[in-house]
Protein backbone atom coordinates (compact mmCIF):
# COMPACT_ATOMS: atom_id res chain seq x y z
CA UNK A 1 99.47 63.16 101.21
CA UNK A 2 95.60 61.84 100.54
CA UNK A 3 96.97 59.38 98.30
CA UNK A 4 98.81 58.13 101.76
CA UNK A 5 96.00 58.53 103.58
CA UNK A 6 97.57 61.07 105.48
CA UNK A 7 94.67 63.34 106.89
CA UNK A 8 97.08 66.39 107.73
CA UNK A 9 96.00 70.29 106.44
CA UNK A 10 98.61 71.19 104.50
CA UNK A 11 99.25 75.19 105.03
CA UNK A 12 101.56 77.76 103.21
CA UNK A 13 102.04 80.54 102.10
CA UNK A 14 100.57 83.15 98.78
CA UNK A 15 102.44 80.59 96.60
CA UNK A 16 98.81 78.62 96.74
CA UNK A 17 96.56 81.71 95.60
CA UNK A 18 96.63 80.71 92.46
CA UNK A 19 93.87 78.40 90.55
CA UNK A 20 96.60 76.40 89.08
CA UNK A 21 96.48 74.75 92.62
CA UNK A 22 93.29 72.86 92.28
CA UNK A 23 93.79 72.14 88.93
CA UNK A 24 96.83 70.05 90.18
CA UNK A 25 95.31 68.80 93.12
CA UNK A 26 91.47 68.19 92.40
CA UNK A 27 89.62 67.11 95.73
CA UNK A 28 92.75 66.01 97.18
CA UNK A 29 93.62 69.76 97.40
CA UNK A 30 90.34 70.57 99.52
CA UNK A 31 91.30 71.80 102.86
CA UNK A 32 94.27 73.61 102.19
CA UNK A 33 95.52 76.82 104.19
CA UNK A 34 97.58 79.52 102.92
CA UNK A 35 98.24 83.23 103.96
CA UNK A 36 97.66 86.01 101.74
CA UNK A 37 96.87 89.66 101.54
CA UNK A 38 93.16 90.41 102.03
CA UNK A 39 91.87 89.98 98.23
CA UNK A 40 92.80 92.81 96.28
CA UNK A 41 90.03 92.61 93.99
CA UNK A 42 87.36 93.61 96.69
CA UNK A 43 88.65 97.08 97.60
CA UNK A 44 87.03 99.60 95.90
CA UNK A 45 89.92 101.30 94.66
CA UNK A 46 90.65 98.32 92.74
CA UNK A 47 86.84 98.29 90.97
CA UNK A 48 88.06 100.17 87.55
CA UNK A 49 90.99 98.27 86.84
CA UNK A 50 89.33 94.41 88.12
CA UNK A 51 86.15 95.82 85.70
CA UNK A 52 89.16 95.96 82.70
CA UNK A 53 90.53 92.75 83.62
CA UNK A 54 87.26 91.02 83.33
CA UNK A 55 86.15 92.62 79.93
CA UNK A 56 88.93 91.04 78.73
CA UNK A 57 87.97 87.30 80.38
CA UNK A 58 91.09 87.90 82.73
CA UNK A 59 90.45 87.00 86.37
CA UNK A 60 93.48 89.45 88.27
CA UNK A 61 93.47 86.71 91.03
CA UNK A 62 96.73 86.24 93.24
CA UNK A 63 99.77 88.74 92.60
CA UNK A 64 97.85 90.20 89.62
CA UNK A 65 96.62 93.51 91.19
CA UNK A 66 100.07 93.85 93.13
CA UNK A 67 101.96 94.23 90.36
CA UNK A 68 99.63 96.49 88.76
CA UNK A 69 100.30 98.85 91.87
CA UNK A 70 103.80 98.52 91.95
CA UNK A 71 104.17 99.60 88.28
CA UNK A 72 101.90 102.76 89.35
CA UNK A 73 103.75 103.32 92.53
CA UNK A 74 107.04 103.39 90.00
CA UNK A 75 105.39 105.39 87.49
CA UNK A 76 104.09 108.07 89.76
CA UNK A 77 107.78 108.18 91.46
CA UNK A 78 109.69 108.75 88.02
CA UNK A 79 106.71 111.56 87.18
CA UNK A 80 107.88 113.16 90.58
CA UNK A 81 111.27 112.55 90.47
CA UNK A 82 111.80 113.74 87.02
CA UNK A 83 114.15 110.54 85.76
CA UNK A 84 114.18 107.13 85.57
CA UNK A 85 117.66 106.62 87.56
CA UNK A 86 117.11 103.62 90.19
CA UNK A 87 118.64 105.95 92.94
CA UNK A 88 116.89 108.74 92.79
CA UNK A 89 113.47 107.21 91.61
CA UNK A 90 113.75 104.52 95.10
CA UNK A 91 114.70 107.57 97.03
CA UNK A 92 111.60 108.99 95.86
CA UNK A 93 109.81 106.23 96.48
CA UNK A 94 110.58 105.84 99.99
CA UNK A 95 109.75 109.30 100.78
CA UNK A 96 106.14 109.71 99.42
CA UNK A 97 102.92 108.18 99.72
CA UNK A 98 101.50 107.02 96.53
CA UNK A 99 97.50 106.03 95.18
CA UNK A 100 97.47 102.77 93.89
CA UNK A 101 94.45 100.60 92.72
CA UNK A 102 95.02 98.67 95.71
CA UNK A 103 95.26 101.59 98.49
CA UNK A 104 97.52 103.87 99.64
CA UNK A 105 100.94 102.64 99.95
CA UNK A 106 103.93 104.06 102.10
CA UNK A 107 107.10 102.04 102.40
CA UNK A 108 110.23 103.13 105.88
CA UNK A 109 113.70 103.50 105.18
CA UNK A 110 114.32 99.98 104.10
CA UNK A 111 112.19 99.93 100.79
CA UNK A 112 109.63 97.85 102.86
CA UNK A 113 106.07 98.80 102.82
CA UNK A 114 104.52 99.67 105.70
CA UNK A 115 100.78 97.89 105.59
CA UNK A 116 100.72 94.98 106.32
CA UNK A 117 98.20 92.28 106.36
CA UNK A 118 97.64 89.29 106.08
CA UNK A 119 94.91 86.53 105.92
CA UNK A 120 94.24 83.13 106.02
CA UNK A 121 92.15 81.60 103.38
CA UNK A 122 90.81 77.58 102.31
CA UNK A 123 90.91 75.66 99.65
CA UNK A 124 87.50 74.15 98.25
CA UNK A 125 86.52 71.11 96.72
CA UNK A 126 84.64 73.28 93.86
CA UNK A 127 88.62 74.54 93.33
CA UNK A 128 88.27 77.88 94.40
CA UNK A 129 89.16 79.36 97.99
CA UNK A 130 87.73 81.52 100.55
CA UNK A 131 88.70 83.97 103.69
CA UNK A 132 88.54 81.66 107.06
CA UNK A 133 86.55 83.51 109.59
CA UNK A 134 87.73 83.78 112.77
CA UNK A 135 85.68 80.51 113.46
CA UNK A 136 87.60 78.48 111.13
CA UNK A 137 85.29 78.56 108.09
């Protein structure tokens, strides 16, 4: 698009919340919208497990800390239900409430969780991103 001269802000989705973005894009990428959860790594039930990631020179950006829950939320769901069996242990799942290193997460009927939220952050010319404010920066 800048290469076009096109001045438009590009905006999408949690596909972007990932560094590889400005490494792809450089200055050309500053700007940029996309949604995401609020980050992950700032709650405080995520502090032991970020503190881990970081000893190790891992940064759990993006979908990092998600799937870290989701394999707890499973784990604690097989401990309760006794069995691995995909029926019983989704059933399970479903009908509890489970500690995660994200939060507390509940999910209805469906298998969909029942938190949501959402965010908008921006794209830097440094190549890192930010939460937009509600005044736009």
């Amino acid at each position: 698009m800048r290469d076009q001269g096109l001045k438009t802000v590009l905006m999408s989705g949690d596909a972007l919340a990932d560094k590889e973005y400005a490494s792809i894009t450089g200055a050309a990428g500053a700007g940029t919208l996309f949604t995401f959860g609020p980050d992950p790594r700032k709650k405080p039930t995520a502090a032991a497990i970020v503190e881990k990631f970081r000893a190790k020179n891992i940064d759990p950006e993006g979908y990092t800390l998600y799937t870290y829950a989701a394999v707890q939320v499973w784990a604690q769901a097989v401990a309760k239900a006794g069995t691995t069996d995909p029926k019983k242990v989704i059933d399970t799942i479903k009908a509890g409430s489970w500690e995660t290193a994200i939060g507390k997460l509940e999910y209805d009927a469906k298998g969909d969780i029942t938190q949501i939220d959402y965010v908008v952050y921006k794209w830097d010319d440094k190549g890192g991103y930010a939460e937009v404010n509600e005044k736009g920066s």
